[in-house]
PDB file of N, CA and C in Angstrom:
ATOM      1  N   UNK A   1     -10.371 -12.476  -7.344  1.00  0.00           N
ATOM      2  CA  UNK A   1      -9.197 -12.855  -6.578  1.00  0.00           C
ATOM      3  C   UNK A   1      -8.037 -11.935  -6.941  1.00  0.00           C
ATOM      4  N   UNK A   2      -7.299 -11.771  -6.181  1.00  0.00           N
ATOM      5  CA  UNK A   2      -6.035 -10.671  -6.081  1.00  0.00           C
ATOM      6  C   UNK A   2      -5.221 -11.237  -7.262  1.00  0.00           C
ATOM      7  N   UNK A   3      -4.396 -10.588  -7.440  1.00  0.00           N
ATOM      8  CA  UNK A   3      -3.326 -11.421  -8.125  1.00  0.00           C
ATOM      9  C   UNK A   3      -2.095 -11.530  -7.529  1.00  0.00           C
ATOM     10  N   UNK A   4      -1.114 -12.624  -7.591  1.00  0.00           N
ATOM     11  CA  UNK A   4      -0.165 -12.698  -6.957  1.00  0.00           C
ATOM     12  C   UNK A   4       1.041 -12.260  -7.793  1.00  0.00           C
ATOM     13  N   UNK A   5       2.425 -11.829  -6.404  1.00  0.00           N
ATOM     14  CA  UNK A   5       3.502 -11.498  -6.959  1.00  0.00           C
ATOM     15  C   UNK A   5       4.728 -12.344  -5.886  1.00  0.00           C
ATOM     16  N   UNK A   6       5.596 -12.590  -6.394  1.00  0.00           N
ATOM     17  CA  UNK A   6       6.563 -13.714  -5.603  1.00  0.00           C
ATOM     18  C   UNK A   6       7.755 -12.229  -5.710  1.00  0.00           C
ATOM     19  N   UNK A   7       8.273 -12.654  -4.264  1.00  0.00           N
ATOM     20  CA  UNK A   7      10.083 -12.067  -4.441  1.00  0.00           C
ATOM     21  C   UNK A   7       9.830 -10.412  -4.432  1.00  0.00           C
ATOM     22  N   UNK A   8       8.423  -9.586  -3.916  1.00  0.00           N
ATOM     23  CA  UNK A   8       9.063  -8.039  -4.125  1.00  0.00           C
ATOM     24  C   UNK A   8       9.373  -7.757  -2.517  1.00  0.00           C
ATOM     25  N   UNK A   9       9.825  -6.326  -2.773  1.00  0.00           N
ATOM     26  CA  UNK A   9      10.214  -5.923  -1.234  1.00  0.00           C
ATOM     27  C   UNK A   9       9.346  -4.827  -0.723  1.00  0.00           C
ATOM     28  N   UNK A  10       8.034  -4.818  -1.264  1.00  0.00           N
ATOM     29  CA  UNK A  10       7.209  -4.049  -0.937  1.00  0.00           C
ATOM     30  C   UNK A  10       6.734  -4.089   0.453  1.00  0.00           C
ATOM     31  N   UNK A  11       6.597  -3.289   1.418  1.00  0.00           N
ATOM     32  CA  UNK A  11       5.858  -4.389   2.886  1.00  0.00           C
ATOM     33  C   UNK A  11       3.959  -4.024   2.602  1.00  0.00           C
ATOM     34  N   UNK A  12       3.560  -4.941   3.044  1.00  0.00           N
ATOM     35  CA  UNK A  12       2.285  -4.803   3.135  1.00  0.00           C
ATOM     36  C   UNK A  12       1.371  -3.354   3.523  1.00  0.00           C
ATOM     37  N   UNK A  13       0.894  -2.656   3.271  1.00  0.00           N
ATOM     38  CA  UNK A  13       0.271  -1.483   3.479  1.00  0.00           C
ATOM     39  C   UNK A  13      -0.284  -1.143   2.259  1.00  0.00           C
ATOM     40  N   UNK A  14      -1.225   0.096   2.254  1.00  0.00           N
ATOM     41  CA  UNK A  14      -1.527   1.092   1.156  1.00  0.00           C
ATOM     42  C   UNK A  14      -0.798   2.299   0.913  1.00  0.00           C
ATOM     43  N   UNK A  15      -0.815   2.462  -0.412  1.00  0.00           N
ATOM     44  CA  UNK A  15      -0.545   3.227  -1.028  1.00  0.00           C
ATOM     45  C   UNK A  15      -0.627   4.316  -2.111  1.00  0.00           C
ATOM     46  N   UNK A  16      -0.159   5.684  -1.980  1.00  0.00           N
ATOM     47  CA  UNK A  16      -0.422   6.354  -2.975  1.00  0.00           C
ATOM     48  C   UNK A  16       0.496   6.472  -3.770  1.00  0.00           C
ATOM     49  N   UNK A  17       0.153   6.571  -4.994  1.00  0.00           N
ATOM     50  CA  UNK A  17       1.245   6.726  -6.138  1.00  0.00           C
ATOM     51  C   UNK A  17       0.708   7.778  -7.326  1.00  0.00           C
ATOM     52  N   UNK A  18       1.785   8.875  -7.696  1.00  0.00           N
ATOM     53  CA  UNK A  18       0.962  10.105  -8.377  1.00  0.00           C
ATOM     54  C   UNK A  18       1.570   9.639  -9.966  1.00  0.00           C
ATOM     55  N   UNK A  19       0.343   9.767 -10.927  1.00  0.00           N
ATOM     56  CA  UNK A  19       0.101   9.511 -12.040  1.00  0.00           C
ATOM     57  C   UNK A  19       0.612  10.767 -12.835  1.00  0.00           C
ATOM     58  N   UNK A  20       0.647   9.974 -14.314  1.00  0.00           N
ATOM     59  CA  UNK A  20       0.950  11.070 -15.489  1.00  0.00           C
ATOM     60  C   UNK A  20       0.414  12.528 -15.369  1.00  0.00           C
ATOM     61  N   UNK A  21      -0.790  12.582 -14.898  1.00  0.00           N
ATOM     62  CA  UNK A  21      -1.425  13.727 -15.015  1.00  0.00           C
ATOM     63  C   UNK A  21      -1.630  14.592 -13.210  1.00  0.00           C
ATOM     64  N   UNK A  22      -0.946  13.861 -12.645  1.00  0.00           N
ATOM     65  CA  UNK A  22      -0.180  14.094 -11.377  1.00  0.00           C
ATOM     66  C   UNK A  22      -1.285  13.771 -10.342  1.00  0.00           C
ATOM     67  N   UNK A  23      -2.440  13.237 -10.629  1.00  0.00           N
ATOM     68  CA  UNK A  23      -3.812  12.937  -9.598  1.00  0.00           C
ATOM     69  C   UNK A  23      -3.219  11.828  -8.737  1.00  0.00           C
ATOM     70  N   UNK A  24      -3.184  11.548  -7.505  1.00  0.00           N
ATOM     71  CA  UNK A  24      -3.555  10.261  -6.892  1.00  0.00           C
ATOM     72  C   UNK A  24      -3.824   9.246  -7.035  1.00  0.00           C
ATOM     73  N   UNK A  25      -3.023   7.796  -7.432  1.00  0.00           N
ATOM     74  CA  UNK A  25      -3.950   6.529  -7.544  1.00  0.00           C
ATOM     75  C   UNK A  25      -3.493   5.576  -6.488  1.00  0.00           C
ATOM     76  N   UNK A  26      -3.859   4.741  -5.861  1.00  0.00           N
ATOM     77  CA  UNK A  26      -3.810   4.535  -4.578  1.00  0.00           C
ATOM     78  C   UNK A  26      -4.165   3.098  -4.993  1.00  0.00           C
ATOM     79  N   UNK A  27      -3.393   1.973  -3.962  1.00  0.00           N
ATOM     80  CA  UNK A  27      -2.881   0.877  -4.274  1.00  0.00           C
ATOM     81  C   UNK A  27      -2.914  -0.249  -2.812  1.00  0.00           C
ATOM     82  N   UNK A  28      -3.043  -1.244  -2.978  1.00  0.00           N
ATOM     83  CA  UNK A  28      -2.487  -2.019  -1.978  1.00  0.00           C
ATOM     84  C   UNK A  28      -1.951  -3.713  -2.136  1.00  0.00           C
ATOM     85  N   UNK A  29      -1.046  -4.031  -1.086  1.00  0.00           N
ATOM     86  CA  UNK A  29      -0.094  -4.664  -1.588  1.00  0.00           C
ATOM     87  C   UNK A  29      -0.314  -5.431  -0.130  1.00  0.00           C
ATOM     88  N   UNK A  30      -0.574  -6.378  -0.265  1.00  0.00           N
ATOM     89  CA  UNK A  30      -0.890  -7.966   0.889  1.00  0.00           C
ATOM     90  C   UNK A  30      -0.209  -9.013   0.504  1.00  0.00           C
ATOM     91  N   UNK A  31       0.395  -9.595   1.941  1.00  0.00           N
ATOM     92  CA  UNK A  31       0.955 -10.635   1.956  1.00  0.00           C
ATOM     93  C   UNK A  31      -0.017 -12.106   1.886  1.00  0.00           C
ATOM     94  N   UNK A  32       0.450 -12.988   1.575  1.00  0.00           N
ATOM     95  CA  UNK A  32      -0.585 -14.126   1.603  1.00  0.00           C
ATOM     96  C   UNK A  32      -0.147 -14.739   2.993  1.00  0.00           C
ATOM     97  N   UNK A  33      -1.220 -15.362   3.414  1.00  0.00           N
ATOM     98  CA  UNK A  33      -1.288 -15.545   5.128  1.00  0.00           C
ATOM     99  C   UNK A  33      -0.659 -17.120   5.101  1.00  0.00           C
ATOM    100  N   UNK A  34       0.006 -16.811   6.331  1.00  0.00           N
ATOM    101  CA  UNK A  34       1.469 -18.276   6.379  1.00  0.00           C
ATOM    102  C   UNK A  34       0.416 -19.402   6.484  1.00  0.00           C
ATOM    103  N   UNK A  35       1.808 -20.493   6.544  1.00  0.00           N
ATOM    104  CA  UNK A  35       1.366 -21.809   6.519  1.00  0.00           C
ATOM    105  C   UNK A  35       0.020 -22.187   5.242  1.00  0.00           C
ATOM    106  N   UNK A  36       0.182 -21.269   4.620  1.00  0.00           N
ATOM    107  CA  UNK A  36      -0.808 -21.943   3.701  1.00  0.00           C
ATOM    108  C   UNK A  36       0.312 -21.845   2.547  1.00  0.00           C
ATOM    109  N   UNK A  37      -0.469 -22.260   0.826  1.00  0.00           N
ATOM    110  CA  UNK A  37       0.213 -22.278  -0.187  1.00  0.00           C
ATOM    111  C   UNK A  37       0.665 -21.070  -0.546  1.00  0.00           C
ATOM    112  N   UNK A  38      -0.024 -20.025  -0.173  1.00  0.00           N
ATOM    113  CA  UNK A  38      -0.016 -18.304  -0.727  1.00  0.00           C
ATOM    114  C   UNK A  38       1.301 -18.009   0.203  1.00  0.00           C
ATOM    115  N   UNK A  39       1.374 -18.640   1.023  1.00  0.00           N
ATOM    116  CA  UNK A  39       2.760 -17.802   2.030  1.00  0.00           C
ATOM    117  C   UNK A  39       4.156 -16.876   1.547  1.00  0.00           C
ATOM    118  N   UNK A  40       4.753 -17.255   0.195  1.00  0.00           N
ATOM    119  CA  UNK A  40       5.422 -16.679  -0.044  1.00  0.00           C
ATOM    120  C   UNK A  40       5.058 -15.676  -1.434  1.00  0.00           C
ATOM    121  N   UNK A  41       3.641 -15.425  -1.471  1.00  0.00           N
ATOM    122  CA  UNK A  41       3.422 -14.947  -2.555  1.00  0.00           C
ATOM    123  C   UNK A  41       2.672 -13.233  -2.158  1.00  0.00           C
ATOM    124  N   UNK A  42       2.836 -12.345  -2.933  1.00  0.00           N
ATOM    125  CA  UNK A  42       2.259 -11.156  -2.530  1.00  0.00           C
ATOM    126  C   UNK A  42       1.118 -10.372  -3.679  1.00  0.00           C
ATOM    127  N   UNK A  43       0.110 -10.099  -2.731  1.00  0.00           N
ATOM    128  CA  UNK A  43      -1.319  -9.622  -3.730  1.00  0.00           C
ATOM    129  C   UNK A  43      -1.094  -8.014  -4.073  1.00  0.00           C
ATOM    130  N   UNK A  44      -1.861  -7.820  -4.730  1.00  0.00           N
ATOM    131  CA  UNK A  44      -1.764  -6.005  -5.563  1.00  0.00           C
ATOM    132  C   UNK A  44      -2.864  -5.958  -5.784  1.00  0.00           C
ATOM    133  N   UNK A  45      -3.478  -5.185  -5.218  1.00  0.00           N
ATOM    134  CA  UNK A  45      -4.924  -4.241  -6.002  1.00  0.00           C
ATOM    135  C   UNK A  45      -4.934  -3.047  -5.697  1.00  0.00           C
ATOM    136  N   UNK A  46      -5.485  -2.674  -7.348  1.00  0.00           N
ATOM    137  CA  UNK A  46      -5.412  -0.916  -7.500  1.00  0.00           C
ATOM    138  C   UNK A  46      -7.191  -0.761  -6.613  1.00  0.00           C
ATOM    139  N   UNK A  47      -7.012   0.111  -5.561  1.00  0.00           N
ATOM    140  CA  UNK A  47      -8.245   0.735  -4.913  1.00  0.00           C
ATOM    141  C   UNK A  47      -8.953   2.156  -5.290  1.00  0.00           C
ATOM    142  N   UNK A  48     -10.048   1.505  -5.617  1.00  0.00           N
ATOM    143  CA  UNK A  48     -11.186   2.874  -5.920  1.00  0.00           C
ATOM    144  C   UNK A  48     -12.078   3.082  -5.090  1.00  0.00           C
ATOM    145  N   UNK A  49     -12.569   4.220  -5.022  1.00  0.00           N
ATOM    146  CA  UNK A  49     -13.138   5.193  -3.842  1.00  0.00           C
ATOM    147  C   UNK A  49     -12.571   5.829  -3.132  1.00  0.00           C
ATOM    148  N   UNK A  50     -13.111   5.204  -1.600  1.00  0.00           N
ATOM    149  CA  UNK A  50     -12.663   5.904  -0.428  1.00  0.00           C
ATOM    150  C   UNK A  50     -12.229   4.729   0.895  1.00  0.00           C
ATOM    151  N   UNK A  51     -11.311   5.346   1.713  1.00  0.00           N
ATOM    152  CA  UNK A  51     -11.092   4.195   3.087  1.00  0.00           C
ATOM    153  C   UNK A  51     -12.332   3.729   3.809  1.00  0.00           C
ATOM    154  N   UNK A  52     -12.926   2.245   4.062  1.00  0.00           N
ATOM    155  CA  UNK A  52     -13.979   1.950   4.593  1.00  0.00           C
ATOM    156  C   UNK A  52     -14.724   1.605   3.491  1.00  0.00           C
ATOM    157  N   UNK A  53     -14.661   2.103   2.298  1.00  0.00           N
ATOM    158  CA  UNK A  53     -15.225   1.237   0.707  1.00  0.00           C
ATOM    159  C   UNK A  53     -14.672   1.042   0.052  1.00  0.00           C
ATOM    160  N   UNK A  54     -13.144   0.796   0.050  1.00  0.00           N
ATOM    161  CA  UNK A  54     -12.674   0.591  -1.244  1.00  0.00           C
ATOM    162  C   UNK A  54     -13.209  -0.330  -1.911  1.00  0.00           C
ATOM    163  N   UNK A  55     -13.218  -0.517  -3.913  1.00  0.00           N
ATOM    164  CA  UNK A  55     -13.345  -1.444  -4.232  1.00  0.00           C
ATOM    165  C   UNK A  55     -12.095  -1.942  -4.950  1.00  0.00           C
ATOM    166  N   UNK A  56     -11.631  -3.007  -4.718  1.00  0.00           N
ATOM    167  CA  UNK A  56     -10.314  -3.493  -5.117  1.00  0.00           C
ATOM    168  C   UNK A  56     -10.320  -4.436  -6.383  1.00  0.00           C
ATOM    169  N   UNK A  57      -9.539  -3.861  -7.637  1.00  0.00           N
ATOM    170  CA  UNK A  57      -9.283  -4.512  -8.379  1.00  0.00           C
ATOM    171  C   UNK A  57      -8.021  -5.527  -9.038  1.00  0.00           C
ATOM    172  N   UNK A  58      -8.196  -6.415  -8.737  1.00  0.00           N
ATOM    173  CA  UNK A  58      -6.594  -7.034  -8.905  1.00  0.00           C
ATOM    174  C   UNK A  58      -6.009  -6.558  -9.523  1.00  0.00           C
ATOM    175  N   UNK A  59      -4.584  -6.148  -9.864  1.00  0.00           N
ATOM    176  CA  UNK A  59      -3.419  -5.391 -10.899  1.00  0.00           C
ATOM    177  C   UNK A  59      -3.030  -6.879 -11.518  1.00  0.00           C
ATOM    178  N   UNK A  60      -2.889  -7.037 -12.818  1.00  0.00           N
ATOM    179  CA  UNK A  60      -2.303  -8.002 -13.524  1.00  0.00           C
ATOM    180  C   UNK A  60      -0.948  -7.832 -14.410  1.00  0.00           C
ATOM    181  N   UNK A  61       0.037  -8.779 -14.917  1.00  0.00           N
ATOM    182  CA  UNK A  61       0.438  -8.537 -15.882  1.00  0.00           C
ATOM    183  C   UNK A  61       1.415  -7.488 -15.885  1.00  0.00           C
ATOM    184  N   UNK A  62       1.711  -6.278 -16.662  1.00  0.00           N
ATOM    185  CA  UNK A  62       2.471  -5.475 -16.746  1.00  0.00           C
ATOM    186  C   UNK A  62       2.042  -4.186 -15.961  1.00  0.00           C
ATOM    187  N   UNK A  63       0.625  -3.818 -15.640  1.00  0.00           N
ATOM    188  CA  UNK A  63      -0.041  -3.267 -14.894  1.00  0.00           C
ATOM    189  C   UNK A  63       0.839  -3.523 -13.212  1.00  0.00           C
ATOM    190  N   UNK A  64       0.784  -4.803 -12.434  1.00  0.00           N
ATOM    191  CA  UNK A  64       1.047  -5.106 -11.286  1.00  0.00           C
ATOM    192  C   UNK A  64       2.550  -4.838 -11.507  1.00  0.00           C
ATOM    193  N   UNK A  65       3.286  -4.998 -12.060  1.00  0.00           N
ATOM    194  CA  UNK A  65       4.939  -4.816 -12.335  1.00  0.00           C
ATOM    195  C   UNK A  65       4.879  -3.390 -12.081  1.00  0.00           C
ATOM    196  N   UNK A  66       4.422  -3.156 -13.000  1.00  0.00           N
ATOM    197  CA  UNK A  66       4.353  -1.111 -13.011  1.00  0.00           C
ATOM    198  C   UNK A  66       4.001  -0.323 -11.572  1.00  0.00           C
ATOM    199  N   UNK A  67       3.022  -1.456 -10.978  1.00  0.00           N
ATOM    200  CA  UNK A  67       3.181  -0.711  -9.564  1.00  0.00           C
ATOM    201  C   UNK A  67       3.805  -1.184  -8.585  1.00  0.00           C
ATOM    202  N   UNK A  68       4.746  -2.272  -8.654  1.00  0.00           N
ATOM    203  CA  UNK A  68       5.496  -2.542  -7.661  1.00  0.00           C
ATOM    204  C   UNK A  68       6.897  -1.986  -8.661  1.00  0.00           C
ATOM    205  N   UNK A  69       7.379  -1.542  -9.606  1.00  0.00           N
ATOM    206  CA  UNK A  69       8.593  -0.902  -9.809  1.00  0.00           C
ATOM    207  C   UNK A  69       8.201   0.760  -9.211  1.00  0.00           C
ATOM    208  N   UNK A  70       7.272   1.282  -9.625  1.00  0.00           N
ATOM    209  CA  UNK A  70       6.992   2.437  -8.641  1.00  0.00           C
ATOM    210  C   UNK A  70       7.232   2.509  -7.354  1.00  0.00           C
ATOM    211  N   UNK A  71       6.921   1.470  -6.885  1.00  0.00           N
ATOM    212  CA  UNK A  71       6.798   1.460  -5.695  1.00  0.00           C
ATOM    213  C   UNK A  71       8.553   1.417  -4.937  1.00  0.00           C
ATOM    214  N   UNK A  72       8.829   0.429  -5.324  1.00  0.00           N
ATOM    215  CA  UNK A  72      10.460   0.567  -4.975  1.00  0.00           C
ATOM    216  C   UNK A  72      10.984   1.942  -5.588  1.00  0.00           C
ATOM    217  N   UNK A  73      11.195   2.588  -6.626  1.00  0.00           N
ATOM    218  CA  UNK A  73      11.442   3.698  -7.122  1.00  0.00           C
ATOM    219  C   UNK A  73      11.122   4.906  -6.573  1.00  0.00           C
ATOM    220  N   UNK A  74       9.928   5.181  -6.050  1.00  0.00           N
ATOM    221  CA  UNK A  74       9.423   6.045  -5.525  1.00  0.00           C
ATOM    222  C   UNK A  74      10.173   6.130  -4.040  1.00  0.00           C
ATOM    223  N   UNK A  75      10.264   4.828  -3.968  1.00  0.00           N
ATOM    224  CA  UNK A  75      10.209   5.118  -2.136  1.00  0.00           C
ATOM    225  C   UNK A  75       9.321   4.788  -1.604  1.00  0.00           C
ATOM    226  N   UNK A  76       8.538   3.153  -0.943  1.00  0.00           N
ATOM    227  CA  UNK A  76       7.358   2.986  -0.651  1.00  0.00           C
ATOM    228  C   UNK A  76       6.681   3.482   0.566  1.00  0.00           C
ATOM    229  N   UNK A  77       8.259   3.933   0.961  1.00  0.00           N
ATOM    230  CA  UNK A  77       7.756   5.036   2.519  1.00  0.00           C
ATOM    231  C   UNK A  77       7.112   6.295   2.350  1.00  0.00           C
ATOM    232  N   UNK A  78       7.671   6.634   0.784  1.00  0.00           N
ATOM    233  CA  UNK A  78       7.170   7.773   0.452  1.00  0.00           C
ATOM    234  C   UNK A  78       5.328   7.700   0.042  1.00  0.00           C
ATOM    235  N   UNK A  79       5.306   6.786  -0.837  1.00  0.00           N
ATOM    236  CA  UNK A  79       4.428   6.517  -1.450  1.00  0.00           C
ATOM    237  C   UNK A  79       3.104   5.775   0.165  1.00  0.00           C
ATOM    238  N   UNK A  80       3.765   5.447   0.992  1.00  0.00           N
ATOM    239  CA  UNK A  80       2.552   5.337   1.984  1.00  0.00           C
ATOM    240  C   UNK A  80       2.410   6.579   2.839  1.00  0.00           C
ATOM    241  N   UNK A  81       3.593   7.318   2.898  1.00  0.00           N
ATOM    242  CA  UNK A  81       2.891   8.763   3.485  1.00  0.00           C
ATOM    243  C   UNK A  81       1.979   9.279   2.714  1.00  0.00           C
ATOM    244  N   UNK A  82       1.911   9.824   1.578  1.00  0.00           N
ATOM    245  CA  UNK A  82       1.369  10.554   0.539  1.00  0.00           C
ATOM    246  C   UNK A  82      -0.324   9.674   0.908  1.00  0.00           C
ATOM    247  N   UNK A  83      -0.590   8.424   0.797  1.00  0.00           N
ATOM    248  CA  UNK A  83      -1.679   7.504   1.228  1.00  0.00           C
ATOM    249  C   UNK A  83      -2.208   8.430   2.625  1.00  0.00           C
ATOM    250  N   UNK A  84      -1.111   8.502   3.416  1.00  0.00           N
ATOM    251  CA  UNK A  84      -1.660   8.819   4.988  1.00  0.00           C
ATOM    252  C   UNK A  84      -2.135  10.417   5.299  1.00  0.00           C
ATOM    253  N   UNK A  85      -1.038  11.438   4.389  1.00  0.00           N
ATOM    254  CA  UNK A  85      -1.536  12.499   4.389  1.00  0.00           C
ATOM    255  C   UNK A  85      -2.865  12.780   3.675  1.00  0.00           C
ATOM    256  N   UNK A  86      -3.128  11.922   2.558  1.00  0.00           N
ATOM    257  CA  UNK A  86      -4.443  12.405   2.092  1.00  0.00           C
ATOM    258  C   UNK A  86      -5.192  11.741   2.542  1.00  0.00           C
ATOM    259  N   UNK A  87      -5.555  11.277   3.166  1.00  0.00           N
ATOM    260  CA  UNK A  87      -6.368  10.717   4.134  1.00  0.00           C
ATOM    261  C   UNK A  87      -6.695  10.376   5.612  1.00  0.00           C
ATOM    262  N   UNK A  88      -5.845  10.955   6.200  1.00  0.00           N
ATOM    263  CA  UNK A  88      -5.124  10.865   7.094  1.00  0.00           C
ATOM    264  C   UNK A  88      -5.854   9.722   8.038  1.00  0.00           C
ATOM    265  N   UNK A  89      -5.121   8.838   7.945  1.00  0.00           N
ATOM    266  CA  UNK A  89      -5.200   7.795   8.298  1.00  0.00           C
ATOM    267  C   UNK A  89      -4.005   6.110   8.375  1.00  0.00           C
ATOM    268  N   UNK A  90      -3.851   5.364   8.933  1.00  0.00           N
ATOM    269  CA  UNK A  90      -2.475   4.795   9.338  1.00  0.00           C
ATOM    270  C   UNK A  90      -2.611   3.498   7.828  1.00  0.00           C
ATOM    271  N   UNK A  91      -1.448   4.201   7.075  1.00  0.00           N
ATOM    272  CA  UNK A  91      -1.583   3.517   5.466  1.00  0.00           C
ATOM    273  C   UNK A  91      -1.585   1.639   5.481  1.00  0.00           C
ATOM    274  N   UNK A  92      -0.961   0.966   6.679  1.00  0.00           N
ATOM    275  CA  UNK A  92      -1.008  -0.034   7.007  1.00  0.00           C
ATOM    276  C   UNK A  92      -2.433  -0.737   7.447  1.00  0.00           C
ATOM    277  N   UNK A  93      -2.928  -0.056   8.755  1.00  0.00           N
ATOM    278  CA  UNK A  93      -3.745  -0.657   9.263  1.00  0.00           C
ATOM    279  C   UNK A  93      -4.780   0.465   8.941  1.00  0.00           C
ATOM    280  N   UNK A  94      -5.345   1.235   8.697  1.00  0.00           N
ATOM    281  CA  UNK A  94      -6.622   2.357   8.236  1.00  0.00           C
ATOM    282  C   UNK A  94      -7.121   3.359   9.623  1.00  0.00           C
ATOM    283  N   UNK A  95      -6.168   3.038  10.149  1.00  0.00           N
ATOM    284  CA  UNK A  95      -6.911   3.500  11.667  1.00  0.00           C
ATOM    285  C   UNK A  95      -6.634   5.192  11.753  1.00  0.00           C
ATOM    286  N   UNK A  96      -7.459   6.164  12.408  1.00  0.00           N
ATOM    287  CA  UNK A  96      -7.662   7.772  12.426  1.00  0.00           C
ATOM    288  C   UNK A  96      -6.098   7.973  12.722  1.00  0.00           C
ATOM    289  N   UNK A  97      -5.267   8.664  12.340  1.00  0.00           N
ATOM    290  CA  UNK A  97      -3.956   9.361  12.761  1.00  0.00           C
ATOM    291  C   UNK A  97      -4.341  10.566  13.630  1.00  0.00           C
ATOM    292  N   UNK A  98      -4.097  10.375  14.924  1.00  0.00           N
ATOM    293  CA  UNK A  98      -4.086  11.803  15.424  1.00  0.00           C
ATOM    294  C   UNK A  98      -3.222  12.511  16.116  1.00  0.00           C
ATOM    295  N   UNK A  99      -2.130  12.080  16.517  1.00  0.00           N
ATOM    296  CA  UNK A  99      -0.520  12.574  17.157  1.00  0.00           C
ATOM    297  C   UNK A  99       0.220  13.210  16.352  1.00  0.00           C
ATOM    298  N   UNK A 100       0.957  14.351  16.459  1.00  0.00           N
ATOM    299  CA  UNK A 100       1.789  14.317  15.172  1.00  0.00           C
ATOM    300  C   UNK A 100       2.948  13.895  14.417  1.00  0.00           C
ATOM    301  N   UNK A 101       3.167  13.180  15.721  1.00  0.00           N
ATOM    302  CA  UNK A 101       4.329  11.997  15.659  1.00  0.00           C
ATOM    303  C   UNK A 101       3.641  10.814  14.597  1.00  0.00           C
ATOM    304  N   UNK A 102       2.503  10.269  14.393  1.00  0.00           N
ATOM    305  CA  UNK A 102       1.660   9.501  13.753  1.00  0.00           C
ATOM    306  C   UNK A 102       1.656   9.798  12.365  1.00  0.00           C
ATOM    307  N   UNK A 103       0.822  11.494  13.004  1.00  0.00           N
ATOM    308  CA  UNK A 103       0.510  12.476  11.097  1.00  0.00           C
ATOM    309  C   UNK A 103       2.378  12.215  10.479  1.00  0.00           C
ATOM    310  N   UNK A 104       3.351  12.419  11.154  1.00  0.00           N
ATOM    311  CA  UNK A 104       4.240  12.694  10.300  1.00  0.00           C
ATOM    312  C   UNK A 104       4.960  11.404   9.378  1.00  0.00           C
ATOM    313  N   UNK A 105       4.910  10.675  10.462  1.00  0.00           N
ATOM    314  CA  UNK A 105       5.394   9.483   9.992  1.00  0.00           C
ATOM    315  C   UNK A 105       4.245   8.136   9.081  1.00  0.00           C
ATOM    316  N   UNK A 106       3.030   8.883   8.876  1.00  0.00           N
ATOM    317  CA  UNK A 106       1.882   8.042   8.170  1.00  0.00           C
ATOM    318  C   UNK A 106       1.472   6.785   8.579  1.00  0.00           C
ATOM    319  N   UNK A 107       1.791   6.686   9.680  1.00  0.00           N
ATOM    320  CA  UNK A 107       1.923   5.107  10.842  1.00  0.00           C
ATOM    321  C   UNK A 107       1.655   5.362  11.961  1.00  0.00           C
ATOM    322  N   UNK A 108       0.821   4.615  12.436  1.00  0.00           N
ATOM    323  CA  UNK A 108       1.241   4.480  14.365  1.00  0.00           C
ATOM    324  C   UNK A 108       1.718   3.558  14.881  1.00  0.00           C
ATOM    325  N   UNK A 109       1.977   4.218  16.056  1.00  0.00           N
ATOM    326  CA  UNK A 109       3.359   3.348  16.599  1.00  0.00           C
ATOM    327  C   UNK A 109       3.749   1.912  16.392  1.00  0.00           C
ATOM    328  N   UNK A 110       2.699   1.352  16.506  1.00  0.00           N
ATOM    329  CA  UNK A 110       2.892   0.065  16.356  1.00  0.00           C
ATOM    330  C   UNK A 110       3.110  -1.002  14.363  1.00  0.00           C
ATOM    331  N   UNK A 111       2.600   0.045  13.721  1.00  0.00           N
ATOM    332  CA  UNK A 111       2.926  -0.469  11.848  1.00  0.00           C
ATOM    333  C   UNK A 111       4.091   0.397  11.628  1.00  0.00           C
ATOM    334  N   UNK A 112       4.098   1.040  12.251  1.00  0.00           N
ATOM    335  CA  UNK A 112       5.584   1.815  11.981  1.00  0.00           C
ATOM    336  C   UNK A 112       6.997   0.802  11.385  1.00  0.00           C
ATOM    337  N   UNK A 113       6.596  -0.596  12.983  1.00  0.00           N
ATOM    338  CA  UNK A 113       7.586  -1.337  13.272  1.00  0.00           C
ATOM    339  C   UNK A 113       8.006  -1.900  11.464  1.00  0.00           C
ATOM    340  N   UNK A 114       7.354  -2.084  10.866  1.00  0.00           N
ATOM    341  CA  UNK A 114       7.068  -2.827   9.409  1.00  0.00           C
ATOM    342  C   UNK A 114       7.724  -2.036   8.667  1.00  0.00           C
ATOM    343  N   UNK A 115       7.849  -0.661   8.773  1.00  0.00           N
ATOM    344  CA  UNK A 115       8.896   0.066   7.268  1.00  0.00           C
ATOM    345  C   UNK A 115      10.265   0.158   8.279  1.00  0.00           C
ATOM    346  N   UNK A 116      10.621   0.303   9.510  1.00  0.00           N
ATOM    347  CA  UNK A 116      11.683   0.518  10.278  1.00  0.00           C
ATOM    348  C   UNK A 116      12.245   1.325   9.650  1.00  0.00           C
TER     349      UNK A 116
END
């Protein structure tokens, strides 16, 4: 099970975030689905592999802090382009980027609406 986080301002999507040794580690950050108990709470798992297999490991503890202060710090717009250019693909929803209005902005048109 994911682990939860209350109160960040992360929006839901994936993400890349570049490490000490400057490689890629790549992340994602879900809302818990309304009307239930999870509604105001938000999940984190660090993702390994590739898009279409990730395997997701919950972030806990000081681990999950560390990547949602990155994440605000960085710039999470930044940090989901960097997701979209290396993979090119829409960091929200996973779908092929192929416009370059899309490639540039790491979104299509329609998840875009979510970082405004």
């Amino acid at each position: 099970m994911a682990t939860m986080i209350q109160g960040t301002k992360v929006p839901e999507s994936k993400y890349a975030l570049v490490r000490p040794n400057g490689e890629l580690g790549f992340c994602e950050v879900r809302n818990g689905k309304k009307n239930t108990k999870w509604e105001s709470f938000q999940f984190v798992d660090i993702l390994i592999g590739a898009p279409g297999d990730w395997r997701r490991i919950p972030a806990k503890g000081e681990q999950r802090k560390q990547i949602l202060n990155l994440l605000e710090q960085d710039g999470y717009k930044n940090a989901a382009l960097r997701y979209s250019e290396k993979h090119v693909r829409c960091a929200a929803c996973e779908s092929p980027l192929s416009d370059a209005e899309s490639l540039a902005r790491g979104f299509g048109p329609i998840c875009i609406l979510r970082f405004g």
